[in-house]
PDB file of N, CA and C in Angstrom:
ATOM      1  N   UNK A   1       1.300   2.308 -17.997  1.00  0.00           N
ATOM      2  CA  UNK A   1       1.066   1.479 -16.842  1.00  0.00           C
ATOM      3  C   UNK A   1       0.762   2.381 -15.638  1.00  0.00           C
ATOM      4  N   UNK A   2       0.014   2.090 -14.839  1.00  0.00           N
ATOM      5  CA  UNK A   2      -0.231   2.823 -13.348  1.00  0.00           C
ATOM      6  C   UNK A   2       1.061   2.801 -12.456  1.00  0.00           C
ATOM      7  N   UNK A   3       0.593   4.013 -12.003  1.00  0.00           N
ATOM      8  CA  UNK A   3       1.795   3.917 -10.695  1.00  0.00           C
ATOM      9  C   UNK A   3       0.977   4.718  -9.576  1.00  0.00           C
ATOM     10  N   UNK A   4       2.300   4.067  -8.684  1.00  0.00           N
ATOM     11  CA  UNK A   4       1.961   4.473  -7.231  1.00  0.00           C
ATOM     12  C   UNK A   4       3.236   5.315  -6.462  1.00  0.00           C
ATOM     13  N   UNK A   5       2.585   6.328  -6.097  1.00  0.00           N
ATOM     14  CA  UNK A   5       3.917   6.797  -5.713  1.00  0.00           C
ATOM     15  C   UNK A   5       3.485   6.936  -3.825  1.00  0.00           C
ATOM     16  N   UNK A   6       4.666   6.682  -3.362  1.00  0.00           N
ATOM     17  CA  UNK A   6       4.672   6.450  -1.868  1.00  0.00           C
ATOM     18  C   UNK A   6       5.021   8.237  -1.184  1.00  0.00           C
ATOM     19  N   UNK A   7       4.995   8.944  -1.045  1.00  0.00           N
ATOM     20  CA  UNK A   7       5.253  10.190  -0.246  1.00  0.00           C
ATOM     21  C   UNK A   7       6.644  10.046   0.488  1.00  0.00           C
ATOM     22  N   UNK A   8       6.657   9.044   1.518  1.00  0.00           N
ATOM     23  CA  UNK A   8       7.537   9.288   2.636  1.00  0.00           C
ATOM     24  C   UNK A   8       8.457   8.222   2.316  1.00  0.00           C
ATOM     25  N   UNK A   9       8.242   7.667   0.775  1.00  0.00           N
ATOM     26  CA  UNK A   9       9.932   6.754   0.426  1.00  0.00           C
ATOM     27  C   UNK A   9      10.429   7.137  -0.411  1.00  0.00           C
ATOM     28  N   UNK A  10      11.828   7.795  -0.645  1.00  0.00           N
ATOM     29  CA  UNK A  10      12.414   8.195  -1.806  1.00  0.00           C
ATOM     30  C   UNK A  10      12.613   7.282  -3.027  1.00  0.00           C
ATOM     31  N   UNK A  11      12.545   7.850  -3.957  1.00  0.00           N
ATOM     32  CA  UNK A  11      12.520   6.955  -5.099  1.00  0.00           C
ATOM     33  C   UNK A  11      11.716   7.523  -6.405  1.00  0.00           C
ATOM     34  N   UNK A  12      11.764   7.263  -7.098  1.00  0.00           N
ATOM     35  CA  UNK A  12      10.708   7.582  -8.486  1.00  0.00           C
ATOM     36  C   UNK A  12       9.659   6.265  -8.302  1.00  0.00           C
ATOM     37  N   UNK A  13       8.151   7.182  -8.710  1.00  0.00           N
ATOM     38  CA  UNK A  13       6.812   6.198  -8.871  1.00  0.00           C
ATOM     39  C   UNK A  13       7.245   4.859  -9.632  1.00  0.00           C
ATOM     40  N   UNK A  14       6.992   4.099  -8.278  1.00  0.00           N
ATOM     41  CA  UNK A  14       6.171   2.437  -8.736  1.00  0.00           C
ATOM     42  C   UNK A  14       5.268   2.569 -10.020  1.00  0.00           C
ATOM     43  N   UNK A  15       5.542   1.382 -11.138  1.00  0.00           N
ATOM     44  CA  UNK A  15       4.456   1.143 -12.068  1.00  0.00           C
ATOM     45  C   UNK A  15       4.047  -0.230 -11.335  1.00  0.00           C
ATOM     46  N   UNK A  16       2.606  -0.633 -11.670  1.00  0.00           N
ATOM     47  CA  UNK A  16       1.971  -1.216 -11.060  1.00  0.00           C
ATOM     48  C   UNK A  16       1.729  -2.496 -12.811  1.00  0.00           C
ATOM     49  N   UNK A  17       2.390  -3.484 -13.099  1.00  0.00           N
ATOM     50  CA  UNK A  17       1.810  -4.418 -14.197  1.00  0.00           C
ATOM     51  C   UNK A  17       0.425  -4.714 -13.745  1.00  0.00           C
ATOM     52  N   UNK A  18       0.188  -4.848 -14.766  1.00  0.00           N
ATOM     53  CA  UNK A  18      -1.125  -5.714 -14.826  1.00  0.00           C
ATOM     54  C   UNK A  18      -1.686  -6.847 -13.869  1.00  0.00           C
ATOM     55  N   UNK A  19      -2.859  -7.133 -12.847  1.00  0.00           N
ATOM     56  CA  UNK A  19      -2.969  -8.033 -11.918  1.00  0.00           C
ATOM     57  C   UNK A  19      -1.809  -7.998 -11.321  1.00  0.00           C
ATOM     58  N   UNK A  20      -1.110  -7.370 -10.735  1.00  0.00           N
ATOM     59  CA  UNK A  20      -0.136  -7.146  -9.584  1.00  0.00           C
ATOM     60  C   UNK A  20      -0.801  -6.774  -8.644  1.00  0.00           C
ATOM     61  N   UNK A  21      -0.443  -7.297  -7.616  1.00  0.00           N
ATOM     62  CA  UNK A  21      -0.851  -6.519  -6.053  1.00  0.00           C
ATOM     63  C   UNK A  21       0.321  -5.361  -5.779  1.00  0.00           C
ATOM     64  N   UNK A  22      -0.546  -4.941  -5.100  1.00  0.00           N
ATOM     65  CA  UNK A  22       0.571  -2.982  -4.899  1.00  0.00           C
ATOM     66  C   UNK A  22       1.809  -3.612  -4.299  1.00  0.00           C
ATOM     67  N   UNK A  23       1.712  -4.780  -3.415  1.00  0.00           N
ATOM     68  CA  UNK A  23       2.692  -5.662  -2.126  1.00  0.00           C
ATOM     69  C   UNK A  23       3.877  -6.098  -3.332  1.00  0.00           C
ATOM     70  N   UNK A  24       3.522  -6.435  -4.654  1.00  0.00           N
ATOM     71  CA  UNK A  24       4.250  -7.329  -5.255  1.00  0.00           C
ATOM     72  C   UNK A  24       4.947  -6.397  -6.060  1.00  0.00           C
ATOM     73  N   UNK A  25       4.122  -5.232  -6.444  1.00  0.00           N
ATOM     74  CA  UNK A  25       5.154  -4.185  -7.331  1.00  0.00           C
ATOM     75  C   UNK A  25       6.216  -3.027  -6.614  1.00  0.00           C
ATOM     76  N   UNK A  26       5.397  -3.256  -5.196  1.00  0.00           N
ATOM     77  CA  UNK A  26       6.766  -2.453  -4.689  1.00  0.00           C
ATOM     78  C   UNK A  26       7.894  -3.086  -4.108  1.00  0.00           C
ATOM     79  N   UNK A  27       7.509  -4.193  -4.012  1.00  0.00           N
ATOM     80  CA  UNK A  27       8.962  -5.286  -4.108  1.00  0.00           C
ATOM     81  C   UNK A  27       9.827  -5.502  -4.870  1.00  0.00           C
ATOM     82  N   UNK A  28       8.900  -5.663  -6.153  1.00  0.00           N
ATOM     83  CA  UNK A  28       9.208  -5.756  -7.451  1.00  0.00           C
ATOM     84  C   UNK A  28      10.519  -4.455  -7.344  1.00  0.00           C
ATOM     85  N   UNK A  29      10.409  -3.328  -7.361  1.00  0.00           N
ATOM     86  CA  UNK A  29      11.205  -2.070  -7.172  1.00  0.00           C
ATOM     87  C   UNK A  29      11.909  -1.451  -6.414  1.00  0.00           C
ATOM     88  N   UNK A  30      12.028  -2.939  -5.358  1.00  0.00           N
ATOM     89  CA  UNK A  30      13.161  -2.971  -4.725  1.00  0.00           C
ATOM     90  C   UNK A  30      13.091  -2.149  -3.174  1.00  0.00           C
ATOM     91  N   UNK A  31      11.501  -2.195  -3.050  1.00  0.00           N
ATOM     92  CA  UNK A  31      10.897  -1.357  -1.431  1.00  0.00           C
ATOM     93  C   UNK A  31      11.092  -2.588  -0.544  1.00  0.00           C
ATOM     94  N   UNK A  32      11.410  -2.781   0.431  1.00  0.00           N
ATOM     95  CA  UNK A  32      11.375  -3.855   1.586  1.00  0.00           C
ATOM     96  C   UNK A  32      10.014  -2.848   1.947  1.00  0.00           C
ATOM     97  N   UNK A  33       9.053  -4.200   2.597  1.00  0.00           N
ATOM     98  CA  UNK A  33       7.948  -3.350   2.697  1.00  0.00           C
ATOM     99  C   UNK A  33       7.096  -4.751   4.119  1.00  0.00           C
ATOM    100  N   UNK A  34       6.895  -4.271   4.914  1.00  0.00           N
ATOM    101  CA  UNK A  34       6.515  -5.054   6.174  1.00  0.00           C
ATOM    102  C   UNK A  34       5.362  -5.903   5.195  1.00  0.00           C
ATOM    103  N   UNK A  35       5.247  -7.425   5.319  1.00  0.00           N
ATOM    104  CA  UNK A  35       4.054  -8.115   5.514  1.00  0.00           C
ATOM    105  C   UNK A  35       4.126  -8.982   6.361  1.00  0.00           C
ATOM    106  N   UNK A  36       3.640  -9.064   7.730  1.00  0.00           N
ATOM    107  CA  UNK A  36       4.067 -10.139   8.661  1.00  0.00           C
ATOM    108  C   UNK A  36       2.862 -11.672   8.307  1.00  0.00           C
ATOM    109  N   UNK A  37       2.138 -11.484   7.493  1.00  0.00           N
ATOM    110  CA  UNK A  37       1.247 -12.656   7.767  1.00  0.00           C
ATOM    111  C   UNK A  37       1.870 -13.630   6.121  1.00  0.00           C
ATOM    112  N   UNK A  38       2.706 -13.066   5.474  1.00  0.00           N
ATOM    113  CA  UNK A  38       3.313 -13.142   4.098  1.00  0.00           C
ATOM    114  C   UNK A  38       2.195 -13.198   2.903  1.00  0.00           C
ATOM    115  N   UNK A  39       1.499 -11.893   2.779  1.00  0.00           N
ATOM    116  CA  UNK A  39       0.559 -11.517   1.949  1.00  0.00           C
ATOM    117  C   UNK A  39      -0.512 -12.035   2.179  1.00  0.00           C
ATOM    118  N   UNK A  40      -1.564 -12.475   2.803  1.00  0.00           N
ATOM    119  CA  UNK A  40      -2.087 -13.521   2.615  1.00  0.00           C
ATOM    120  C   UNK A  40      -3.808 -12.746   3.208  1.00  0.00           C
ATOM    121  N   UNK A  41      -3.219 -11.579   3.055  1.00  0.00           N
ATOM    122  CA  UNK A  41      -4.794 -10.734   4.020  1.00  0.00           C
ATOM    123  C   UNK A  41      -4.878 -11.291   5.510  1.00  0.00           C
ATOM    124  N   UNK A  42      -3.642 -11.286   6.469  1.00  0.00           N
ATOM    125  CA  UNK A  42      -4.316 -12.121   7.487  1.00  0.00           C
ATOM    126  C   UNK A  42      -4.064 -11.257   8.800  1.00  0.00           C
ATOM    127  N   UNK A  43      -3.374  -9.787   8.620  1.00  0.00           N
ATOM    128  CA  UNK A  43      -3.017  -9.182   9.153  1.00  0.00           C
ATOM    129  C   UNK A  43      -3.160  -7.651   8.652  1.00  0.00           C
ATOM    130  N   UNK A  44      -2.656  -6.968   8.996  1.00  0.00           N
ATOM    131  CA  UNK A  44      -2.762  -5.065   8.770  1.00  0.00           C
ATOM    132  C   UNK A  44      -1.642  -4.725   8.650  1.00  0.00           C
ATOM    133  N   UNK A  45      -0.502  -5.628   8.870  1.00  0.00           N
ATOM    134  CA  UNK A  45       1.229  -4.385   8.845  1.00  0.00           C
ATOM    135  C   UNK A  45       1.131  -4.008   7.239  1.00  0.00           C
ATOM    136  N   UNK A  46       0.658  -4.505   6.151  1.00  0.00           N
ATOM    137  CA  UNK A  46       1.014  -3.844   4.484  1.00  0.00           C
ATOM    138  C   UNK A  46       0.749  -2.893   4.478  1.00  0.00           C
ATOM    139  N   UNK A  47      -0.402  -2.319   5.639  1.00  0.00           N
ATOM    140  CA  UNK A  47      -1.269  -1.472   4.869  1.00  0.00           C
ATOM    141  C   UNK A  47      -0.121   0.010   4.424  1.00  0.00           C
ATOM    142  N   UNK A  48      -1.195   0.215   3.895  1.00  0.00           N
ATOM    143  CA  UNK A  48      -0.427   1.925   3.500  1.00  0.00           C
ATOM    144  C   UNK A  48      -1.730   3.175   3.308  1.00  0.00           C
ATOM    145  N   UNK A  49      -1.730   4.546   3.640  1.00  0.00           N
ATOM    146  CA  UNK A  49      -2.593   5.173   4.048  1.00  0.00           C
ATOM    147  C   UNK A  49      -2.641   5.985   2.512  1.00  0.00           C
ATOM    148  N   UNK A  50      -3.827   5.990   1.217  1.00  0.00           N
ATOM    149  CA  UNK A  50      -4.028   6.541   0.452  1.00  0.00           C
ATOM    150  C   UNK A  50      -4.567   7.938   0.550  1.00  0.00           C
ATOM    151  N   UNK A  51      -3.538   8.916  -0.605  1.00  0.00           N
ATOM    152  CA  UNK A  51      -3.554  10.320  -0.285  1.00  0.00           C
ATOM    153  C   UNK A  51      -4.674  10.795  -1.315  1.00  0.00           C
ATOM    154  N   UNK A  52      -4.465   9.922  -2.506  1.00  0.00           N
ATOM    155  CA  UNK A  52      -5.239  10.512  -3.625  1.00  0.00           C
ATOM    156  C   UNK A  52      -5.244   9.154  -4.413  1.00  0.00           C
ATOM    157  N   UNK A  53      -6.292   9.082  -5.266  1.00  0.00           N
ATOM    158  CA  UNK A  53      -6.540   7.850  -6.328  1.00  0.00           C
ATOM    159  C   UNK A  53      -7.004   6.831  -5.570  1.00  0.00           C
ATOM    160  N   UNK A  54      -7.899   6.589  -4.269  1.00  0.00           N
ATOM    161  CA  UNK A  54      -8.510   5.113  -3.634  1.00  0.00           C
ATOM    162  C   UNK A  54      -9.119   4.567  -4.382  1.00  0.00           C
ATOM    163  N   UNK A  55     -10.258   5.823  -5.904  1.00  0.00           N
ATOM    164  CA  UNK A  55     -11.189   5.061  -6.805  1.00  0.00           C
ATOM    165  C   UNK A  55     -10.688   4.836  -7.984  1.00  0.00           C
ATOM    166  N   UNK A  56      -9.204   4.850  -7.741  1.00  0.00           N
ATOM    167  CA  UNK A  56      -8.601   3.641  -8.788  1.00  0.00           C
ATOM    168  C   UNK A  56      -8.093   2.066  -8.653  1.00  0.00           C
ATOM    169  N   UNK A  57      -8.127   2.024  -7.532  1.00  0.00           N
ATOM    170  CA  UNK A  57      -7.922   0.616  -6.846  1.00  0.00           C
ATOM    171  C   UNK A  57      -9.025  -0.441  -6.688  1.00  0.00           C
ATOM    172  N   UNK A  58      -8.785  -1.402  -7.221  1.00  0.00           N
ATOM    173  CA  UNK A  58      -9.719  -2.738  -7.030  1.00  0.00           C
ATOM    174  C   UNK A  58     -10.519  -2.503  -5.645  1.00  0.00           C
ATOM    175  N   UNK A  59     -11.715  -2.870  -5.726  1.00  0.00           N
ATOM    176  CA  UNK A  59     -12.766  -2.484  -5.199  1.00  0.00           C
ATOM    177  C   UNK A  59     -11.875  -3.166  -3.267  1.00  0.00           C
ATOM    178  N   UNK A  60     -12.402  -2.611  -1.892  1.00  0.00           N
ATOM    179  CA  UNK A  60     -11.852  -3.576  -0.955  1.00  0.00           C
ATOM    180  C   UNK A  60     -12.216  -5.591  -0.678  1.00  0.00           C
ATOM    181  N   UNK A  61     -10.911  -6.339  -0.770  1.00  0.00           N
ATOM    182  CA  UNK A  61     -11.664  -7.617  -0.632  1.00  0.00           C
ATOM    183  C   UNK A  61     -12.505  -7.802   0.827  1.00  0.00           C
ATOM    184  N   UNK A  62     -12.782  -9.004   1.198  1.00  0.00           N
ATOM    185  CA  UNK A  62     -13.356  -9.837   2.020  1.00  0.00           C
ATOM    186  C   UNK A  62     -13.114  -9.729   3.168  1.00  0.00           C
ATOM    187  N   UNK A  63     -11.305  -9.674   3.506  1.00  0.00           N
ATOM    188  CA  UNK A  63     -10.200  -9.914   4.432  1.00  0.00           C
ATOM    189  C   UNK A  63     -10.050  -8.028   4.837  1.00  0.00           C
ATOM    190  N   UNK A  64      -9.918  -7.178   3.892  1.00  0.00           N
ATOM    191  CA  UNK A  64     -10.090  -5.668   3.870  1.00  0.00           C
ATOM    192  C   UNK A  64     -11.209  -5.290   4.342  1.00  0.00           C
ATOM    193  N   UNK A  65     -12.609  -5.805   4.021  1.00  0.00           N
ATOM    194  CA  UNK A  65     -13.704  -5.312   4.802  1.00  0.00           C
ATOM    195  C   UNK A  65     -13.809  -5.994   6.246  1.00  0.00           C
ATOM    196  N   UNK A  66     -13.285  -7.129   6.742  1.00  0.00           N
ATOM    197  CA  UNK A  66     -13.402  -7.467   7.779  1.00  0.00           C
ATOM    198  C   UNK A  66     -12.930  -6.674   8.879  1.00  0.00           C
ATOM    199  N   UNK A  67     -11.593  -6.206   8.913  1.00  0.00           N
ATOM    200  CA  UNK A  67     -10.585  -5.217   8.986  1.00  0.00           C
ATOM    201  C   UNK A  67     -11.113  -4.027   9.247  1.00  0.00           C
ATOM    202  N   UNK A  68     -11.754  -3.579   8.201  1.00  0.00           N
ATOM    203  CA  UNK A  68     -12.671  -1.898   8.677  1.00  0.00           C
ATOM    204  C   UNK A  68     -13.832  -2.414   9.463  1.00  0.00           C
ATOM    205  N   UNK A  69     -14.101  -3.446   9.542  1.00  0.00           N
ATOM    206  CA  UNK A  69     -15.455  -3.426  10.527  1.00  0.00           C
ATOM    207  C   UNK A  69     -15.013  -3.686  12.146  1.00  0.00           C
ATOM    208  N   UNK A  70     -14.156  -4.138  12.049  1.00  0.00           N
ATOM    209  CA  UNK A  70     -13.153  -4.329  13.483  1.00  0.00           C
ATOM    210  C   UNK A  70     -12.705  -2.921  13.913  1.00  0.00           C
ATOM    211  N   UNK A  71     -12.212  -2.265  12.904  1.00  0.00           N
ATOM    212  CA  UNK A  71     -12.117  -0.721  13.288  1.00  0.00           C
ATOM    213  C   UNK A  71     -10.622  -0.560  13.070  1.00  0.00           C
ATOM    214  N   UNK A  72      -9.805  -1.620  12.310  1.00  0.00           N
ATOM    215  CA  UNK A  72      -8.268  -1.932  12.248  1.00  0.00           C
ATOM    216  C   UNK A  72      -7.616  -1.364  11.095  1.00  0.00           C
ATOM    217  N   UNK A  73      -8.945  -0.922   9.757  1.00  0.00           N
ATOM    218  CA  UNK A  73      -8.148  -0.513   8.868  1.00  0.00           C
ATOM    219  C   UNK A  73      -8.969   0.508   8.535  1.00  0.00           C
ATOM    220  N   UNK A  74      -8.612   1.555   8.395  1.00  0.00           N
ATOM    221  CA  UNK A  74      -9.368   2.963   7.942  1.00  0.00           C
ATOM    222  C   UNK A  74      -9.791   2.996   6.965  1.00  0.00           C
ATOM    223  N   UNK A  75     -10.961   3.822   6.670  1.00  0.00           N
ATOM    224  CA  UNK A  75     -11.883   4.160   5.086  1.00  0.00           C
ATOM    225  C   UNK A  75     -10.373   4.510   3.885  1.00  0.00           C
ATOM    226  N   UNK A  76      -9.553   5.070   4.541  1.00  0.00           N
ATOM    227  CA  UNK A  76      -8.607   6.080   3.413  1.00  0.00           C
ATOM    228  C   UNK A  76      -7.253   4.769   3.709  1.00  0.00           C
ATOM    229  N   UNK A  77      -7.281   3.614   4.036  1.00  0.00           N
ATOM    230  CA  UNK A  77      -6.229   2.750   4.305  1.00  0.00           C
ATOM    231  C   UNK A  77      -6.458   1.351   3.245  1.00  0.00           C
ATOM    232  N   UNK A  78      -5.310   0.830   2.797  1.00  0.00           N
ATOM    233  CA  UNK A  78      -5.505  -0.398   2.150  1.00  0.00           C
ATOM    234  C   UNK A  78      -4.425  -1.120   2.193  1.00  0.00           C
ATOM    235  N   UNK A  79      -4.794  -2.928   2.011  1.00  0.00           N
ATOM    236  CA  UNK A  79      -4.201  -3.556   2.325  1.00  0.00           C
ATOM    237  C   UNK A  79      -2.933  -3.779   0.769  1.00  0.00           C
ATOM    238  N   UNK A  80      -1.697  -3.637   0.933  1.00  0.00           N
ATOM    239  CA  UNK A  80      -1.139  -3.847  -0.302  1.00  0.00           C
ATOM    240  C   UNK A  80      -1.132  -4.992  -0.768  1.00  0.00           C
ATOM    241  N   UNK A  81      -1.281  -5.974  -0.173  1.00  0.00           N
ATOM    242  CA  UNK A  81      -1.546  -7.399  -0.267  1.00  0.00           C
ATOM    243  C   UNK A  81      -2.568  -8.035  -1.081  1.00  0.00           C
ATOM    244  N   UNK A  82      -3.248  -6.922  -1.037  1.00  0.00           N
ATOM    245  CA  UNK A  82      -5.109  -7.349  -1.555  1.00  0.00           C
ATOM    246  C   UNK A  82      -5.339  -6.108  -2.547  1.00  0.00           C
ATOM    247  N   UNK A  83      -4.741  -4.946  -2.410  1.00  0.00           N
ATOM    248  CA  UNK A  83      -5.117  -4.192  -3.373  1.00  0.00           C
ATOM    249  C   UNK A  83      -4.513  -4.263  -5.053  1.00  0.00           C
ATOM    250  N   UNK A  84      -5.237  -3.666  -5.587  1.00  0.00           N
ATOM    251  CA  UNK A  84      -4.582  -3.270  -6.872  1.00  0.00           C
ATOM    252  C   UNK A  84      -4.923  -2.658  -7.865  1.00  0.00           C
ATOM    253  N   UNK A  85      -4.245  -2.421  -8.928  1.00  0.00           N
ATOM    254  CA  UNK A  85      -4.458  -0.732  -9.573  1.00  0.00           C
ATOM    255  C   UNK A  85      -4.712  -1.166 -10.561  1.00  0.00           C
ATOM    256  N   UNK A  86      -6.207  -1.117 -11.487  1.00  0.00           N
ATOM    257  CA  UNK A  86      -6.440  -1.732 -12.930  1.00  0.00           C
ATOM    258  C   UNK A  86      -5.455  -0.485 -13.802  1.00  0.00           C
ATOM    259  N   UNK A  87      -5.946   0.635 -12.945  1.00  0.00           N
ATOM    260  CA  UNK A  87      -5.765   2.092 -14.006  1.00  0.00           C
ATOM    261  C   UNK A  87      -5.675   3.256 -13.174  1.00  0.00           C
ATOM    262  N   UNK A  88      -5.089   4.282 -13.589  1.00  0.00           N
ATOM    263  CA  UNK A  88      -4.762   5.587 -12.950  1.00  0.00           C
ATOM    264  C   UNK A  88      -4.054   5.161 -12.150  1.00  0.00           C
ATOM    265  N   UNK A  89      -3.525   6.234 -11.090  1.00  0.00           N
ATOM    266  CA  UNK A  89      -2.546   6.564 -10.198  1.00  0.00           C
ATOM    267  C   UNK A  89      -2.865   6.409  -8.715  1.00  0.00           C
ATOM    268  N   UNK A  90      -2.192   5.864  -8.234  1.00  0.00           N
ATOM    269  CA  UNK A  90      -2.397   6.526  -6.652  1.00  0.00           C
ATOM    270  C   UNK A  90      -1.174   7.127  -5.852  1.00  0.00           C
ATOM    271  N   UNK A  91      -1.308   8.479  -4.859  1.00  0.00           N
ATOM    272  CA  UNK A  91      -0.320   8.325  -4.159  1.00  0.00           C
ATOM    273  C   UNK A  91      -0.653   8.033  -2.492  1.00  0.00           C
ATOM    274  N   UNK A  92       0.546   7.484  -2.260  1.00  0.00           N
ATOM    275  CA  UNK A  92      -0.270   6.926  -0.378  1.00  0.00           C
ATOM    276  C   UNK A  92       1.389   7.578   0.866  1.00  0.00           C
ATOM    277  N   UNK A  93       1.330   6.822   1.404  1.00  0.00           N
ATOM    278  CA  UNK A  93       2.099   6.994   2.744  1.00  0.00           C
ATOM    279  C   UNK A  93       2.425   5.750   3.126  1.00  0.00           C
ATOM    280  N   UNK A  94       3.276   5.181   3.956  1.00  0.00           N
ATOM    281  CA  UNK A  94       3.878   4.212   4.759  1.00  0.00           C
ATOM    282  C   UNK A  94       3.168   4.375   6.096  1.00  0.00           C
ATOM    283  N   UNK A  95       2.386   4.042   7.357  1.00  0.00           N
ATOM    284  CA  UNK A  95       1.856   4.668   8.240  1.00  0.00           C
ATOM    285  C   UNK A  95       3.160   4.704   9.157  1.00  0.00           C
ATOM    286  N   UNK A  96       3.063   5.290   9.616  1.00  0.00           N
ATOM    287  CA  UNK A  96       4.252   5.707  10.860  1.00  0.00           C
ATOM    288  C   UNK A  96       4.506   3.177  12.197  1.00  0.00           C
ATOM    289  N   UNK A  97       2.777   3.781  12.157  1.00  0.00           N
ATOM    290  CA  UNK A  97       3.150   2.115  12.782  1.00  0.00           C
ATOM    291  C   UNK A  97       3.900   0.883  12.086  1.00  0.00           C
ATOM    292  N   UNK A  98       3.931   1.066  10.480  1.00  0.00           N
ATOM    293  CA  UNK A  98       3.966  -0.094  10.026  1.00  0.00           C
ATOM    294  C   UNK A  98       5.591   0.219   9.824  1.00  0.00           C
ATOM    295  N   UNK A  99       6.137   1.179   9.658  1.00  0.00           N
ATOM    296  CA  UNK A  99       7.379   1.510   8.923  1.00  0.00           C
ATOM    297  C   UNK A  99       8.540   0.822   9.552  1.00  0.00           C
ATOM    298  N   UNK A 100       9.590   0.186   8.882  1.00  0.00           N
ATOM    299  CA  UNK A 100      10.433  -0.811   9.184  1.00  0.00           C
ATOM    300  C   UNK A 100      11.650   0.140   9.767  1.00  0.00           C
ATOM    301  N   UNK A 101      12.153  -0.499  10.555  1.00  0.00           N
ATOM    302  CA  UNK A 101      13.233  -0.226  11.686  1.00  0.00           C
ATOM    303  C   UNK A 101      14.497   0.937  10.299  1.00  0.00           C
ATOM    304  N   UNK A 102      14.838  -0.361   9.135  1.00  0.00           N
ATOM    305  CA  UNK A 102      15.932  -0.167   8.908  1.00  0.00           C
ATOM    306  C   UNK A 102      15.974   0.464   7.127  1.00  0.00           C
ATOM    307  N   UNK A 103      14.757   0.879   7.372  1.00  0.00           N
ATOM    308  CA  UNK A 103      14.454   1.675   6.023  1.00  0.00           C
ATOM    309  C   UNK A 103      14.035   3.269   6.160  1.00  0.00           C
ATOM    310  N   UNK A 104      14.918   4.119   5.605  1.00  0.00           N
ATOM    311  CA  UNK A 104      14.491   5.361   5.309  1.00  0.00           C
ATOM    312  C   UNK A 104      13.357   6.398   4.996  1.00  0.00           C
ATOM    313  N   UNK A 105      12.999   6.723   5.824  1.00  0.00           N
ATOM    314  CA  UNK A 105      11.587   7.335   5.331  1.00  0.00           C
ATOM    315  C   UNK A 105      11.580   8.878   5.424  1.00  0.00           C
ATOM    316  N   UNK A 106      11.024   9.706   4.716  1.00  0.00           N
ATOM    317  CA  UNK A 106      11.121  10.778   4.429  1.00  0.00           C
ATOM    318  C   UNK A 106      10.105  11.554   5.588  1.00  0.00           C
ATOM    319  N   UNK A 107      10.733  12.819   6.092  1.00  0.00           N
ATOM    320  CA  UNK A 107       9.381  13.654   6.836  1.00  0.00           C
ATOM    321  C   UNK A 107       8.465  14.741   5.791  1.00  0.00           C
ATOM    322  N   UNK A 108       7.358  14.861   6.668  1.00  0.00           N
ATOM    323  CA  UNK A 108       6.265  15.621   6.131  1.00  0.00           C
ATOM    324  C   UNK A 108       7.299  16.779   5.070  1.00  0.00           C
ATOM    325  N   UNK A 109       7.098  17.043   3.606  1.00  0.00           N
ATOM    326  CA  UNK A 109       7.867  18.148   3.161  1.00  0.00           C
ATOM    327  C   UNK A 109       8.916  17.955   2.578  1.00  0.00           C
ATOM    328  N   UNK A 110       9.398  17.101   2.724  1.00  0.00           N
ATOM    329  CA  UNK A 110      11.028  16.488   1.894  1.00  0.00           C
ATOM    330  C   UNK A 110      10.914  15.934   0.570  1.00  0.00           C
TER     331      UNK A 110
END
């Protein structure tokens, strides 16, 4: 199964099931993970900033390209909500804006 491993959250790599959104498997594994619009592509807090593996992820949707054309979500950024991993790996980041008050996050190196 694919996984995703996050950089700046401790833990061992997310596997990603089959047609899962990245939003649903790192829940699934027990990440509290910001979605303020409740998945639905209607906002930017999911996103998460990809380090390596973007051309393993489902191509960007509708709601994701709207987003980069506004200038709100970066070429190397995706929505966890909307993304997902047929195959291979990715690893990403939490962005510093989106990261929740009361969850642990690791610095650059740890």
């Amino acid at each position: 199964m694919p996984l995703i491993t996050i950089e700046n959250l401790p833990g061992a790599p997310v596997e990603v099931p089959p047609g899962a959104t990245l939003l649903a498997a790192l829940q699934a594994a027990g990440h509290d993970w910001m979605h303020a619009c409740g998945a639905k592509g209607r906002c930017t807090t999911c996103r998460l900033q990809v380090s390596s593996g973007l051309e393993n992820l489902t191509p960007p949707t509708d709601a994701e390209l709207r987003y980069r054309a506004a200038g709100r979500l970066l070429p190397h950024e995706r929505l966890t909500c909307q993304a997902r991993l047929p195959a291979g790996d990715v690893t990403a980041r939490v962005p510093e804006a989106t990261q929740l008050p009361h969850v642990r996050y690791l610095a650059d190196g740890q």
